[in-house]
N, C-alpha and C. Protein backbone atom coordinates (compact mmCIF):
# COMPACT_ATOMS: atom_id res chain seq x y z
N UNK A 1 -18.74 -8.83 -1.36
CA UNK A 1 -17.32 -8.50 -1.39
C UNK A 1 -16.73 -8.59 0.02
N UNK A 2 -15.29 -8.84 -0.13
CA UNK A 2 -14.47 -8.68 1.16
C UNK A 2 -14.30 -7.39 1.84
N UNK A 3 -13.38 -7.53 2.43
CA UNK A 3 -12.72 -6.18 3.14
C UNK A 3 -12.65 -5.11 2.07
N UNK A 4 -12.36 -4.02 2.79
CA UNK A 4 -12.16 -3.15 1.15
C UNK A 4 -10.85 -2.24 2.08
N UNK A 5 -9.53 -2.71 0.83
CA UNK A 5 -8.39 -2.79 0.69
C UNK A 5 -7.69 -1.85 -0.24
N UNK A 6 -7.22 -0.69 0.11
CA UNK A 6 -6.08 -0.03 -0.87
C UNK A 6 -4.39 -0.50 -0.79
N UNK A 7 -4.80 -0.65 -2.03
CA UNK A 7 -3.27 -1.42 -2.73
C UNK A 7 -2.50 0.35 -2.98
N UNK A 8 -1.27 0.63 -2.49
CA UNK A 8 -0.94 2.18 -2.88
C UNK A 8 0.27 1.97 -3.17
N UNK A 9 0.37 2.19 -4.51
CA UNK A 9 1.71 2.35 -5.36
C UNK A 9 2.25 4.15 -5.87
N UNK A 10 3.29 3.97 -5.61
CA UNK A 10 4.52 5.44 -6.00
C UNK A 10 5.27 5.87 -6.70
N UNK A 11 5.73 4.71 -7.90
CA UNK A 11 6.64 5.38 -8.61
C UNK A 11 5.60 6.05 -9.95
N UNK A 12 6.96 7.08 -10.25
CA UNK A 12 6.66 8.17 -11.08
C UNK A 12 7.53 7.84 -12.42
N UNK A 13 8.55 6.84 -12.18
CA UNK A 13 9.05 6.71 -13.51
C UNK A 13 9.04 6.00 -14.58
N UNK A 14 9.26 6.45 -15.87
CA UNK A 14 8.10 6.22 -17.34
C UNK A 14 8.38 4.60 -17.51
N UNK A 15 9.36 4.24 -17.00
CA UNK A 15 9.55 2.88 -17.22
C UNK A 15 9.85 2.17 -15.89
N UNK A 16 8.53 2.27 -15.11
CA UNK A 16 8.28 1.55 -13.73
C UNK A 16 8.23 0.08 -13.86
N UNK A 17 8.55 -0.50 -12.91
CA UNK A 17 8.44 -1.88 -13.02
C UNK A 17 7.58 -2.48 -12.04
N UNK A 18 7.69 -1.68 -10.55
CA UNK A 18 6.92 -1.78 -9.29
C UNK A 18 5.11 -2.22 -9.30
N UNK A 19 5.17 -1.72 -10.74
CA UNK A 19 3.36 -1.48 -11.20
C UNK A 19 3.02 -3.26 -11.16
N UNK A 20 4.32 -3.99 -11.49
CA UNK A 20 3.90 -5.16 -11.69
C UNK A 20 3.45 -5.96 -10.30
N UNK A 21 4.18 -5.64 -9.68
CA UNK A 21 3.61 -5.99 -8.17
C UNK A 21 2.54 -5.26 -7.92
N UNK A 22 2.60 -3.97 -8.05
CA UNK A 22 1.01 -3.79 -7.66
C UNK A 22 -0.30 -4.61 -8.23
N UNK A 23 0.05 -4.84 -9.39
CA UNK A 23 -0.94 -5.72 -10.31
C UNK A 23 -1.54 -6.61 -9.52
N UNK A 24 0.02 -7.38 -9.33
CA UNK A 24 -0.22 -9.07 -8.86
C UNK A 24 -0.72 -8.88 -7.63
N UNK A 25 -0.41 -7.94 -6.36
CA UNK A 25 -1.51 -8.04 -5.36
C UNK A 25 -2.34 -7.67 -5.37
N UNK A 26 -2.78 -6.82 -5.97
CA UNK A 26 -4.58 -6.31 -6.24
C UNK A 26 -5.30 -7.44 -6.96
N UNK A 27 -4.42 -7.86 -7.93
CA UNK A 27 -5.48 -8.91 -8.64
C UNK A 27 -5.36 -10.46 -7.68
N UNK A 28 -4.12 -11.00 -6.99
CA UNK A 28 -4.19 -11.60 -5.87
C UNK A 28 -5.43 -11.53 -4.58
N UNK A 29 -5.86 -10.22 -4.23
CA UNK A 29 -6.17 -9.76 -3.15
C UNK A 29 -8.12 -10.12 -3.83
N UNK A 30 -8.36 -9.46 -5.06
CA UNK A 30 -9.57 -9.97 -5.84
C UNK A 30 -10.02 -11.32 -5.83
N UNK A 31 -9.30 -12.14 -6.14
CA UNK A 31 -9.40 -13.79 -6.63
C UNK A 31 -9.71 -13.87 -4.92
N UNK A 32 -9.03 -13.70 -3.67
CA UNK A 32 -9.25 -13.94 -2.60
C UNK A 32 -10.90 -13.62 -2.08
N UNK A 33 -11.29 -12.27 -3.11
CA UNK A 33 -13.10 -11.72 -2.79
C UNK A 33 -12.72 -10.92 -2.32
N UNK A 34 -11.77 -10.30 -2.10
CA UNK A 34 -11.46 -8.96 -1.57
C UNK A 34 -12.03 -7.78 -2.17
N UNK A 35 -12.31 -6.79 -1.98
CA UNK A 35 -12.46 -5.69 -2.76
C UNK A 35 -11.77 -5.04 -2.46
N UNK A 36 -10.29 -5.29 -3.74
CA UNK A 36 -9.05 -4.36 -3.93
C UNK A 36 -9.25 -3.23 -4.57
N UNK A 37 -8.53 -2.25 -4.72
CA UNK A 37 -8.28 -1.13 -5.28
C UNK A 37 -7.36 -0.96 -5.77
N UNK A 38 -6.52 -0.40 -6.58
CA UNK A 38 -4.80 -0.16 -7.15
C UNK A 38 -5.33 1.75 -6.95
N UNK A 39 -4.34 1.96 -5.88
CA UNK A 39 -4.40 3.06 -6.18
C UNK A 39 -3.02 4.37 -6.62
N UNK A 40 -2.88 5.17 -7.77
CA UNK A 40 -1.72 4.91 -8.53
C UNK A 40 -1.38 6.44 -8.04
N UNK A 41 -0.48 6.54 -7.13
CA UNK A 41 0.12 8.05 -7.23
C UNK A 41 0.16 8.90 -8.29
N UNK A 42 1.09 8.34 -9.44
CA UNK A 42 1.07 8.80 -10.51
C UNK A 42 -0.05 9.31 -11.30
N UNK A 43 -0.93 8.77 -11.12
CA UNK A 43 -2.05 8.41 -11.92
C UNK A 43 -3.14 9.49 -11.15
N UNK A 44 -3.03 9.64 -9.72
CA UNK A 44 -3.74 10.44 -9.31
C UNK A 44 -3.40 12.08 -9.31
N UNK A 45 -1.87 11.81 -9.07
CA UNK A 45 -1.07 13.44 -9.17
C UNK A 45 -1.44 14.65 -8.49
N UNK A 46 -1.38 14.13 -7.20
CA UNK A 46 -1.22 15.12 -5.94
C UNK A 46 0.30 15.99 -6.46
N UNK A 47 -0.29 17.24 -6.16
CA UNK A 47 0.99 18.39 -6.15
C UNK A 47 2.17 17.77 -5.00
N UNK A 48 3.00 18.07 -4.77
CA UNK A 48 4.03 18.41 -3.72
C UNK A 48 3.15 18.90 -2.17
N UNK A 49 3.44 17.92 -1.34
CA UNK A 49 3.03 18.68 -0.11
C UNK A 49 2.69 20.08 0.13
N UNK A 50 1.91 21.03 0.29
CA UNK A 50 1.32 22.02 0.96
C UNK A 50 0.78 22.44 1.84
N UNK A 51 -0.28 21.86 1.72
CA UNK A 51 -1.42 21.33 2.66
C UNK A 51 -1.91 20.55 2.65
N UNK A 52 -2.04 19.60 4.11
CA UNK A 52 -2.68 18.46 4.44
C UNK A 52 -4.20 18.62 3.76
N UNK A 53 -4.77 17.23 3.73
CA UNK A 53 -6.45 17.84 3.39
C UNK A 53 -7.27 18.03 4.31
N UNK A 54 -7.04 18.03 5.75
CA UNK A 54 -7.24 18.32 6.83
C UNK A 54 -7.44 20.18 7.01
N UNK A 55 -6.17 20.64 6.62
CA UNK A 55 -5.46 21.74 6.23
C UNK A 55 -6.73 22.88 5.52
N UNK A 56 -6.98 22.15 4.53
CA UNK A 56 -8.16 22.93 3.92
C UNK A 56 -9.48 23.77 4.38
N UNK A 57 -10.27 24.21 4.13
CA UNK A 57 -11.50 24.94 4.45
C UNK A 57 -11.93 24.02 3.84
N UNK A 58 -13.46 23.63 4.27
CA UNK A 58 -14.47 22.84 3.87
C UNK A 58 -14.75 22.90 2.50
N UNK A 59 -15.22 22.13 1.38
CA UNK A 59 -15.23 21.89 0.24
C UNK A 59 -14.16 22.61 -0.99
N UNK A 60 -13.18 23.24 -0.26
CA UNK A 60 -11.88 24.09 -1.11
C UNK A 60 -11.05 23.31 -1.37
N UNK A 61 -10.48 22.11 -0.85
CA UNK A 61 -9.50 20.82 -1.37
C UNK A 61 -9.74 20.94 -2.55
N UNK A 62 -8.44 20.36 -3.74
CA UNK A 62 -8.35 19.71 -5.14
C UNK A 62 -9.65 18.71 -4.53
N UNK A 63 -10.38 18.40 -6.01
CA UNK A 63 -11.23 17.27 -6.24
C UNK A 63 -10.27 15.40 -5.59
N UNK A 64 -8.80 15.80 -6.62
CA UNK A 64 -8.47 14.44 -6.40
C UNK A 64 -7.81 14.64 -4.85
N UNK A 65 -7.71 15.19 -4.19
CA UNK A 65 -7.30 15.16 -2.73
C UNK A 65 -8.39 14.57 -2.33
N UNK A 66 -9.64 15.35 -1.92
CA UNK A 66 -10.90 14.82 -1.48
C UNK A 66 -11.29 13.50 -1.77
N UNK A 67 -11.05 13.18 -2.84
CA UNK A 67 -11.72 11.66 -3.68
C UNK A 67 -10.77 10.52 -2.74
N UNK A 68 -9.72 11.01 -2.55
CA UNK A 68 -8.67 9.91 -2.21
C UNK A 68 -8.86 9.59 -0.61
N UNK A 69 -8.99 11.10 -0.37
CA UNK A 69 -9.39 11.10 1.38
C UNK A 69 -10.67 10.33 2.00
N UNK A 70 -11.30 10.42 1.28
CA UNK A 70 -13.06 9.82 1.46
C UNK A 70 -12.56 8.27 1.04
N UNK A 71 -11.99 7.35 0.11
CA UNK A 71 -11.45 6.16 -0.19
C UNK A 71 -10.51 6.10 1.16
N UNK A 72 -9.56 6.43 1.66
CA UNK A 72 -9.07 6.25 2.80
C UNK A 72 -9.75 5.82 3.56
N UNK A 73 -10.84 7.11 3.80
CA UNK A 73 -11.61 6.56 5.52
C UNK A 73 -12.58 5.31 4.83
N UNK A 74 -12.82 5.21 3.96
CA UNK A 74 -13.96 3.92 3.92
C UNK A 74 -12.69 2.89 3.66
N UNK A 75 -11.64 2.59 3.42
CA UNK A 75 -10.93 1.28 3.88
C UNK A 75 -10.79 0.91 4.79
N UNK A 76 -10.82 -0.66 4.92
CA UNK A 76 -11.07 -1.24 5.93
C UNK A 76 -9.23 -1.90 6.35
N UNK A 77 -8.45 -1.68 5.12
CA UNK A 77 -6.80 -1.93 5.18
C UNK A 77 -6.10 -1.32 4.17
N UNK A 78 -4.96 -1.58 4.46
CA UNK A 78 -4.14 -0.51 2.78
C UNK A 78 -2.46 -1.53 2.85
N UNK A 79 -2.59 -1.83 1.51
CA UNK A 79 -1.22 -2.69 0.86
C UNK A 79 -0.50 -1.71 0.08
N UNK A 80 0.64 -1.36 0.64
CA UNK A 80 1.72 -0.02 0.66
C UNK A 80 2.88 -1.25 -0.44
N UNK A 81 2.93 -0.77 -1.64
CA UNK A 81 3.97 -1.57 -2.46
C UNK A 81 5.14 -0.37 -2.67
N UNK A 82 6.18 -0.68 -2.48
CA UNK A 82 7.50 0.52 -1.89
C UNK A 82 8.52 -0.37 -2.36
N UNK A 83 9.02 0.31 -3.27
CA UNK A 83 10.05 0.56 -4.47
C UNK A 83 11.44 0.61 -3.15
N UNK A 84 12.53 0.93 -3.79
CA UNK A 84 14.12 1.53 -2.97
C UNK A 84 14.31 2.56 -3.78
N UNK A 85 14.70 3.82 -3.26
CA UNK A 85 15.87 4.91 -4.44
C UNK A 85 16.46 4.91 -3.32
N UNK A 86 17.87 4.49 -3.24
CA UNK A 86 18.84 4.65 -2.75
C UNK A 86 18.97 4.51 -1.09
N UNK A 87 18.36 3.45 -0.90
CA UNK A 87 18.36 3.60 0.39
C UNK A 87 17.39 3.55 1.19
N UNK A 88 16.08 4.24 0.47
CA UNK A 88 15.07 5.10 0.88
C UNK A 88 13.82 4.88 0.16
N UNK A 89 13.09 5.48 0.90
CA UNK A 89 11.67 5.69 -0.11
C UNK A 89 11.60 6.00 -0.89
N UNK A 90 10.18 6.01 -1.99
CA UNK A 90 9.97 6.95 -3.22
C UNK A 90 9.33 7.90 -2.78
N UNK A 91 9.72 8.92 -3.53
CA UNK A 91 8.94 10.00 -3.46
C UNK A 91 7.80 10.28 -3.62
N UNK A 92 7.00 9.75 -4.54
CA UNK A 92 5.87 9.86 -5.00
C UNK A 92 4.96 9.37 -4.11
N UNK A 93 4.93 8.04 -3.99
CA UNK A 93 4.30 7.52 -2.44
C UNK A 93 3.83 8.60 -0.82
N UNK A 94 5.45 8.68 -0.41
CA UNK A 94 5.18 9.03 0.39
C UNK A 94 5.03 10.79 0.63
N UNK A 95 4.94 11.74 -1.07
CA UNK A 95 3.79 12.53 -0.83
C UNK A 95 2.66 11.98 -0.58
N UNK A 96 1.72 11.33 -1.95
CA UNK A 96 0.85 11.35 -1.12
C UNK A 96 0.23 10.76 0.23
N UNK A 97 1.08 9.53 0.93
CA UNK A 97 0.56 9.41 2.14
C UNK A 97 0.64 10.35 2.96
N UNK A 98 1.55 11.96 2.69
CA UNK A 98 1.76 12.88 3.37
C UNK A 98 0.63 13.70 3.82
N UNK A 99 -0.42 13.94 2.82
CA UNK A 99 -1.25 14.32 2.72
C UNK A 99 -2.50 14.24 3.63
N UNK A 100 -2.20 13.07 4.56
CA UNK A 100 -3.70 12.85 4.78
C UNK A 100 -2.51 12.42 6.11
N UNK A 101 -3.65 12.13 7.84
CA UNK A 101 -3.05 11.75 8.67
C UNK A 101 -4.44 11.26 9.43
N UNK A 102 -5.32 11.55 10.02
CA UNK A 102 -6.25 11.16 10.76
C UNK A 102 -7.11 9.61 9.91
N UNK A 103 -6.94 10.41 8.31
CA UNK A 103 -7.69 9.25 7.45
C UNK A 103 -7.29 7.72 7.59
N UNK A 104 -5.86 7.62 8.03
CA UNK A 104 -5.00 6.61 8.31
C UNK A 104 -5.28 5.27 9.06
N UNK A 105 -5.97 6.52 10.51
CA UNK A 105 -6.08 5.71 11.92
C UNK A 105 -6.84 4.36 11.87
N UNK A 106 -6.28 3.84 12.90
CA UNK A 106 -6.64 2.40 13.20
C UNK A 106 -7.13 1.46 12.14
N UNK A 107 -6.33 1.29 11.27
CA UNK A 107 -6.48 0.26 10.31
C UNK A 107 -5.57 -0.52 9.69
N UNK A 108 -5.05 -1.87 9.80
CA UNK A 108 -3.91 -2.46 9.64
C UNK A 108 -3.02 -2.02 8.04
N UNK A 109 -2.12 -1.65 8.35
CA UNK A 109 -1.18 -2.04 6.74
C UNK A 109 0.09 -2.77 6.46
N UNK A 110 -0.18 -3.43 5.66
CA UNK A 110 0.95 -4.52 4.57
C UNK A 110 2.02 -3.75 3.98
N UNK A 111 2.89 -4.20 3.86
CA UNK A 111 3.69 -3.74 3.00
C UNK A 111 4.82 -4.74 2.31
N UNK A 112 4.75 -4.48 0.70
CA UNK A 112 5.27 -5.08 -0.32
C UNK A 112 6.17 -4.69 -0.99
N UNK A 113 7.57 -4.51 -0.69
CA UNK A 113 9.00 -4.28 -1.36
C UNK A 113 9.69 -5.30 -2.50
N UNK A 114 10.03 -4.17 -3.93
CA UNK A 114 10.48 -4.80 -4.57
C UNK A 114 11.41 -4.12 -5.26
N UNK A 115 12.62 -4.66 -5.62
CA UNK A 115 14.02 -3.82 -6.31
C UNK A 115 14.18 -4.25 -7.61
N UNK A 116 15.26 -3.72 -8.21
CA UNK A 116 16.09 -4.28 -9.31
C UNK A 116 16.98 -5.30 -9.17
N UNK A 117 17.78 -5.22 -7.56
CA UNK A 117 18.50 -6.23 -7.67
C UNK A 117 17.73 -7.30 -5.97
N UNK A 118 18.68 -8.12 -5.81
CA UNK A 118 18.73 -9.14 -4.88
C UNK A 118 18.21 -8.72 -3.35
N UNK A 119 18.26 -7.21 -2.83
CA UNK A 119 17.82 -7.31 -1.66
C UNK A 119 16.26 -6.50 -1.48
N UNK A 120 15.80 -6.76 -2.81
CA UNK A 120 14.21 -6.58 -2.77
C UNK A 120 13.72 -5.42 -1.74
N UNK A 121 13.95 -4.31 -2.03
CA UNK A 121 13.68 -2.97 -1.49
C UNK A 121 13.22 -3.41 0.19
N UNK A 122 14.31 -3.99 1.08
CA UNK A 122 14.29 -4.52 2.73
C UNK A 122 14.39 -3.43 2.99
N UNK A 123 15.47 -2.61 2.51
CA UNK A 123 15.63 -0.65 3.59
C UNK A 123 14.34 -0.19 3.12
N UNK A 124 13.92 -0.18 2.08
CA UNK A 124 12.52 1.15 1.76
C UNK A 124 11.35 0.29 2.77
N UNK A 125 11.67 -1.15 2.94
CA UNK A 125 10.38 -1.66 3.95
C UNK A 125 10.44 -1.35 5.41
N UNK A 126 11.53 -1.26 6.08
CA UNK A 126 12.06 -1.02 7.23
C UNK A 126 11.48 0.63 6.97
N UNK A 127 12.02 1.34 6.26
CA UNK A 127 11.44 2.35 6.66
C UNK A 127 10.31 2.98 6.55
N UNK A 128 9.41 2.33 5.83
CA UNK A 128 7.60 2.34 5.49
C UNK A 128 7.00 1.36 6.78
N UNK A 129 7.79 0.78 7.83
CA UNK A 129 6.98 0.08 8.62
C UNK A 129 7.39 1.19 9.74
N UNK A 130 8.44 1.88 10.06
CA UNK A 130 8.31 3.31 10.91
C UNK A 130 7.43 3.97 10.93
N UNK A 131 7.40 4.88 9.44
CA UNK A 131 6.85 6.08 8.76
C UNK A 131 4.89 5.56 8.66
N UNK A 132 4.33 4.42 8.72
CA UNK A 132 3.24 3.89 8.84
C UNK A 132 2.76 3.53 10.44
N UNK A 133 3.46 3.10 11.08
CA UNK A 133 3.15 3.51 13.11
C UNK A 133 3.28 4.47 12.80
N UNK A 134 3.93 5.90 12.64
CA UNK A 134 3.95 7.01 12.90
C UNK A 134 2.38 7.32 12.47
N UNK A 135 1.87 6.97 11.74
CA UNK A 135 0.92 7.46 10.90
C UNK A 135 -0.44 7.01 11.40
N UNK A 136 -0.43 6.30 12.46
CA UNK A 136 -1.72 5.46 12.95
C UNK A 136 -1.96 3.82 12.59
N UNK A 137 -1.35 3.92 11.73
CA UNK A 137 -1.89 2.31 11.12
C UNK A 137 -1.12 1.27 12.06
N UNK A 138 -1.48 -0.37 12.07
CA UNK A 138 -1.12 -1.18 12.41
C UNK A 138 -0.24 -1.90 11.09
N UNK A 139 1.28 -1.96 12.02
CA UNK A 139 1.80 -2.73 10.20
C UNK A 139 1.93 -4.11 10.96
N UNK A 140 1.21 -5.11 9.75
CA UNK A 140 1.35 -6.47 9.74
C UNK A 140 2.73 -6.67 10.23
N UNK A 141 3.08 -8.02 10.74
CA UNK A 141 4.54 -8.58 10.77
C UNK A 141 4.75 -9.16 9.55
N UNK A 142 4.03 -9.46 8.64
CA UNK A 142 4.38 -10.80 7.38
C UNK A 142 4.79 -9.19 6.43
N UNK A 143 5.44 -9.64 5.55
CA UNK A 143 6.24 -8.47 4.43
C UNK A 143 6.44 -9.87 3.14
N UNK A 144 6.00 -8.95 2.07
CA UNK A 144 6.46 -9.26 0.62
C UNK A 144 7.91 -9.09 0.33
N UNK A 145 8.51 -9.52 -0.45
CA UNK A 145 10.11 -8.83 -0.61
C UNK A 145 10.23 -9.62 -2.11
N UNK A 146 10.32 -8.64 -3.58
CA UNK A 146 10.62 -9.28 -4.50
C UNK A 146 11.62 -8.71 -5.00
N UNK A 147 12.71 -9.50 -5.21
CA UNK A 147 13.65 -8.81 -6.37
C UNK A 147 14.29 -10.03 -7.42
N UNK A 148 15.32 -9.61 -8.20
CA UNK A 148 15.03 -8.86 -8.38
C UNK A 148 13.67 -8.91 -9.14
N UNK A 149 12.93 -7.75 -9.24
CA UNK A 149 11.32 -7.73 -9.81
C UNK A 149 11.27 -8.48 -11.25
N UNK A 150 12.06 -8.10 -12.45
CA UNK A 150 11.70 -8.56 -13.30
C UNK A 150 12.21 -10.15 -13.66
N UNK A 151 12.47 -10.35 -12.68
CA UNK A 151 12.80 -11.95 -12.82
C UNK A 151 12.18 -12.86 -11.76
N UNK A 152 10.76 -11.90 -11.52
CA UNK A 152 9.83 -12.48 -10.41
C UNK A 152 8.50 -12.48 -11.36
N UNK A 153 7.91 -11.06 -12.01
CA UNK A 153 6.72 -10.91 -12.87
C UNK A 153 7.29 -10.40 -13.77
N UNK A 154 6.33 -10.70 -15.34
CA UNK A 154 6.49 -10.07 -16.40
C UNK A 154 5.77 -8.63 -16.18
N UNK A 155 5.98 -8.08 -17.44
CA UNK A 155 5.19 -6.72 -17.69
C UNK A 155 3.48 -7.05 -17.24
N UNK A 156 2.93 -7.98 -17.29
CA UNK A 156 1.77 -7.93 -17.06
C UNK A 156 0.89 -8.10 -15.14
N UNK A 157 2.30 -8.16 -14.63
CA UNK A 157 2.33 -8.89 -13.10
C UNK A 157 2.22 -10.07 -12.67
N UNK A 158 2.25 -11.18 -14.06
CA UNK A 158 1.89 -12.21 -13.36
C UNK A 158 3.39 -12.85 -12.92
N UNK A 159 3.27 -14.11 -11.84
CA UNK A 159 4.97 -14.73 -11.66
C UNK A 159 5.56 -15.21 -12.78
N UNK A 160 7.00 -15.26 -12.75
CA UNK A 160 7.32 -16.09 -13.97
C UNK A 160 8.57 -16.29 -13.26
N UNK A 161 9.31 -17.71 -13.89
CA UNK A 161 10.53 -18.57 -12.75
C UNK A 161 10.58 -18.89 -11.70
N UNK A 162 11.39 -19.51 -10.93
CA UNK A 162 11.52 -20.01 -9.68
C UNK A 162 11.39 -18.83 -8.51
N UNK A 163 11.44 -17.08 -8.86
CA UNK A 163 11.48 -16.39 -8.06
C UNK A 163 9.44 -15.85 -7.74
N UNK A 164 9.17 -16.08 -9.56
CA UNK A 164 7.59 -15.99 -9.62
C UNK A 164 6.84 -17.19 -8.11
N UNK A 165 7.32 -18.58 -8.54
CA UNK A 165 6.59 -19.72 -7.86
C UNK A 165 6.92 -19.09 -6.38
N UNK A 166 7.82 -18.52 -5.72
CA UNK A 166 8.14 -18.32 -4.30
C UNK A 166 7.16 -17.63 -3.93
N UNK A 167 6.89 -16.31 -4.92
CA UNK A 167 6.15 -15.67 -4.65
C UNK A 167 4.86 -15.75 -4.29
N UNK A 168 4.27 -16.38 -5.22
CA UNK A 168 2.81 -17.32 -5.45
C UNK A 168 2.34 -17.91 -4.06
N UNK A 169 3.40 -18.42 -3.69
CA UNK A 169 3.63 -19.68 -2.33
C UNK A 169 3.61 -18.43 -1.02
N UNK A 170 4.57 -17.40 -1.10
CA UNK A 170 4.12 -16.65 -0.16
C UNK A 170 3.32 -16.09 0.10
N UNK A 171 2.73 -15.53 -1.10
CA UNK A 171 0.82 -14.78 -1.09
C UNK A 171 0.04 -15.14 0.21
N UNK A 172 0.06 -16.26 0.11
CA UNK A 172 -1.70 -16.56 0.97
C UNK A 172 -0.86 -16.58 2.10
N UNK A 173 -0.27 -16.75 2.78
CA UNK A 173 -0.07 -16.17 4.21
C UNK A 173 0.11 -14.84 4.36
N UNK A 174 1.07 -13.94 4.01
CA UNK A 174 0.79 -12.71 3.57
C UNK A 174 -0.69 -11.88 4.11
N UNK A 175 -1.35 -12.52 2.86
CA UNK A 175 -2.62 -12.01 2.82
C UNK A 175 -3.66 -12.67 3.72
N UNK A 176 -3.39 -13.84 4.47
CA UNK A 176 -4.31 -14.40 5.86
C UNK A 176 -3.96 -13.33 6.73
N UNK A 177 -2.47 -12.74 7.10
CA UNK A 177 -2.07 -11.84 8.02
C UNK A 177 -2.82 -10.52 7.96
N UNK A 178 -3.13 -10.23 6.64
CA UNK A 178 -3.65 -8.94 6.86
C UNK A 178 -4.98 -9.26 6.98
N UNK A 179 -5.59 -10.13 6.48
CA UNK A 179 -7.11 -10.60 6.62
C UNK A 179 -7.37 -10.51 8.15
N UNK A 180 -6.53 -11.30 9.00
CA UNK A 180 -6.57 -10.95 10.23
C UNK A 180 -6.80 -10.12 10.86
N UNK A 181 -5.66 -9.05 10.65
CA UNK A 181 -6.13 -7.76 11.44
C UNK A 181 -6.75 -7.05 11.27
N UNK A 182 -7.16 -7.01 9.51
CA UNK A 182 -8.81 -6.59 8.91
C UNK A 182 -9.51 -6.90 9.76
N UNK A 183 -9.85 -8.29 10.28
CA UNK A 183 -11.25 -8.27 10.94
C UNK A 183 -10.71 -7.96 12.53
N UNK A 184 -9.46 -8.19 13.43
CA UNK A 184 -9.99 -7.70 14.39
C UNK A 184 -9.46 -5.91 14.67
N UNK A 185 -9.43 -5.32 13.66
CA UNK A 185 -9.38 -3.93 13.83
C UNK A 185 -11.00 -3.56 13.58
N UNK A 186 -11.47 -4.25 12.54
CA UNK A 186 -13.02 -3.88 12.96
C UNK A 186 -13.61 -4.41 14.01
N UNK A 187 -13.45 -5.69 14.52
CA UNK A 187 -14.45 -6.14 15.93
C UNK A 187 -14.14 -5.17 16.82
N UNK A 188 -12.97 -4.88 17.00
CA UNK A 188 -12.56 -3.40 18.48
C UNK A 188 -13.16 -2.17 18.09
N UNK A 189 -13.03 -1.88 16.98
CA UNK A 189 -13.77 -0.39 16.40
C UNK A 189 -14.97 -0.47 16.78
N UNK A 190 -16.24 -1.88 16.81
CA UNK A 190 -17.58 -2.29 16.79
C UNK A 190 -17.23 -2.16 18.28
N UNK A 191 -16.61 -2.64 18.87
CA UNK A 191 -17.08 -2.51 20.26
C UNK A 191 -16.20 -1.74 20.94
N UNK A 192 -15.27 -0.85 20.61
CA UNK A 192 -15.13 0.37 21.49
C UNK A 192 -14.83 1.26 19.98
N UNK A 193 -14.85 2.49 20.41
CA UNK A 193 -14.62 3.81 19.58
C UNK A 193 -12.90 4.07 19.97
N UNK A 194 -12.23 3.91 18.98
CA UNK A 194 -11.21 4.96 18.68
C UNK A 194 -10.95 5.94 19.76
N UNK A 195 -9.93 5.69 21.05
CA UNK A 195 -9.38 6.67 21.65
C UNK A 195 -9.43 8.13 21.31
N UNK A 196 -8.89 8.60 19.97
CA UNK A 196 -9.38 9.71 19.16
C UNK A 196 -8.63 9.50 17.74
C-alpha cells in the first residue's frame, strides 16, 4: 500500500451531498494504491467540544475519540472535503478537527470544496487553509473546487457531465501534489525530528 491518507468529511445533514466527493476521492486516492480512509464525522459522532483528547487522563477518553486520535498520528496525510454554510465552515468537521491538535503536526493536507451552486465552497476553502496552518499541517497549494456538486457526481460519487470530466482531469495533479509532500514530509521527519 501507499501513503496512508485520511479523507475527513463533516456534514451532518440527512440529505448530504458532500459524501459524494468524499467517495470520489477516497476511491480516486485507492485506484492510485493509496491507502485511503473516508473518515465520516457523522458517522463517528464526537460530542461538541469539551475536551481536547490531549485534555483527558490516560485511558478515560470516549473509545471513538481515542480510535480517531491513534488513526491521526499513524497518517502519513489528510484530504479535508469542506462543504460552505454561509460563508463558512461546517460544523461538524471542524468539531472534530477541534479535538485533537498535536495529532495534526507535520503532515501535509489537501483540501476539497464543494457547493450547491457555482462558487464551489472557495470561502469554506480559504478558510480551512488558515484554520489547518493554525493546526500544524502543511496545506498543499493545488485545491479541488466542485460545484455545483450535483451536476459534477451522482449519488454514488462517480463524475457525470462536462463538470464530472473537469473533475476527473483535475484529480491526478491534485493528488501528485499531495503525493509530494507525503513523501517529503516523511524524508525530513527520517532525518531530523520534529522541532516539537
Amino acid at each position: 500500500m501507499g501513503h496512508r491518507i485520511l479523507v475527513l468529511y463533516g456534514s451532518y445533514r440527512s440529505d448530504r451531498k458532500g459524501i459524494r466527493l468524499a467517495q470520489f476521492t477516497t476511491g480516486r486516492l485507492l485506484a492510485r494504491g493509496e491507502d485511503a480512509e473516508l473518515i465520516d464525522a457523522k458517522s463517528i459522532g464526537l460530542p461538541m467540544l469539551d475536551r481536547m483528547l490531549k485534555e483527558y487522563a490516560a485511558g478515560t477518553a470516549p473509545a471513538a475519540l481515542e480510535n480517531l486520535g491513534a488513526k491521526i498520528r499513524q497518517a502519513d496525510a489528510f484530504l479535508f472535503v469542506v462543504g460552505e454554510y454561509n460563508q463558512g465552515m461546517q460544523p461538524g468537521l471542524k468539531n472534530l478537527t477541534d479535538h485533537f491538535l498535536e495529532e495534526w503536526f507535520w503532515r501535509p493536507a489537501a483540501i476539497a470544496s464543494y457547493s450547491a451552486g457555482r462558487l464551489s465552497g472557495a470561502r469554506s476553502s480559504y478558510a480551512w487553509h488558515n484554520t489547518l496552518s493554525e493546526m500544524g499541517m502543511v496545506v498543499i497549494s493545488s485545491t479541488l473546487t466542485v460545484g455545483p456538486i450535483t451536476e459534477t457526481l451522482n449519488a454514488a460519487g462517480e463524475p457525470i457531465g462536462e463538470a464530472g470530466a473537469a473533475l476527473e482531469r483535475a484529480f491526478p495533479r491534485f493528488a501528485d501534489d499531495l503525493a509530494w509532500w507525503t513523501e517529503a514530509a516523511q524524508a525530513q521527519r527520517m532525518r531530523r525530528a520534529p522541532p516539537y
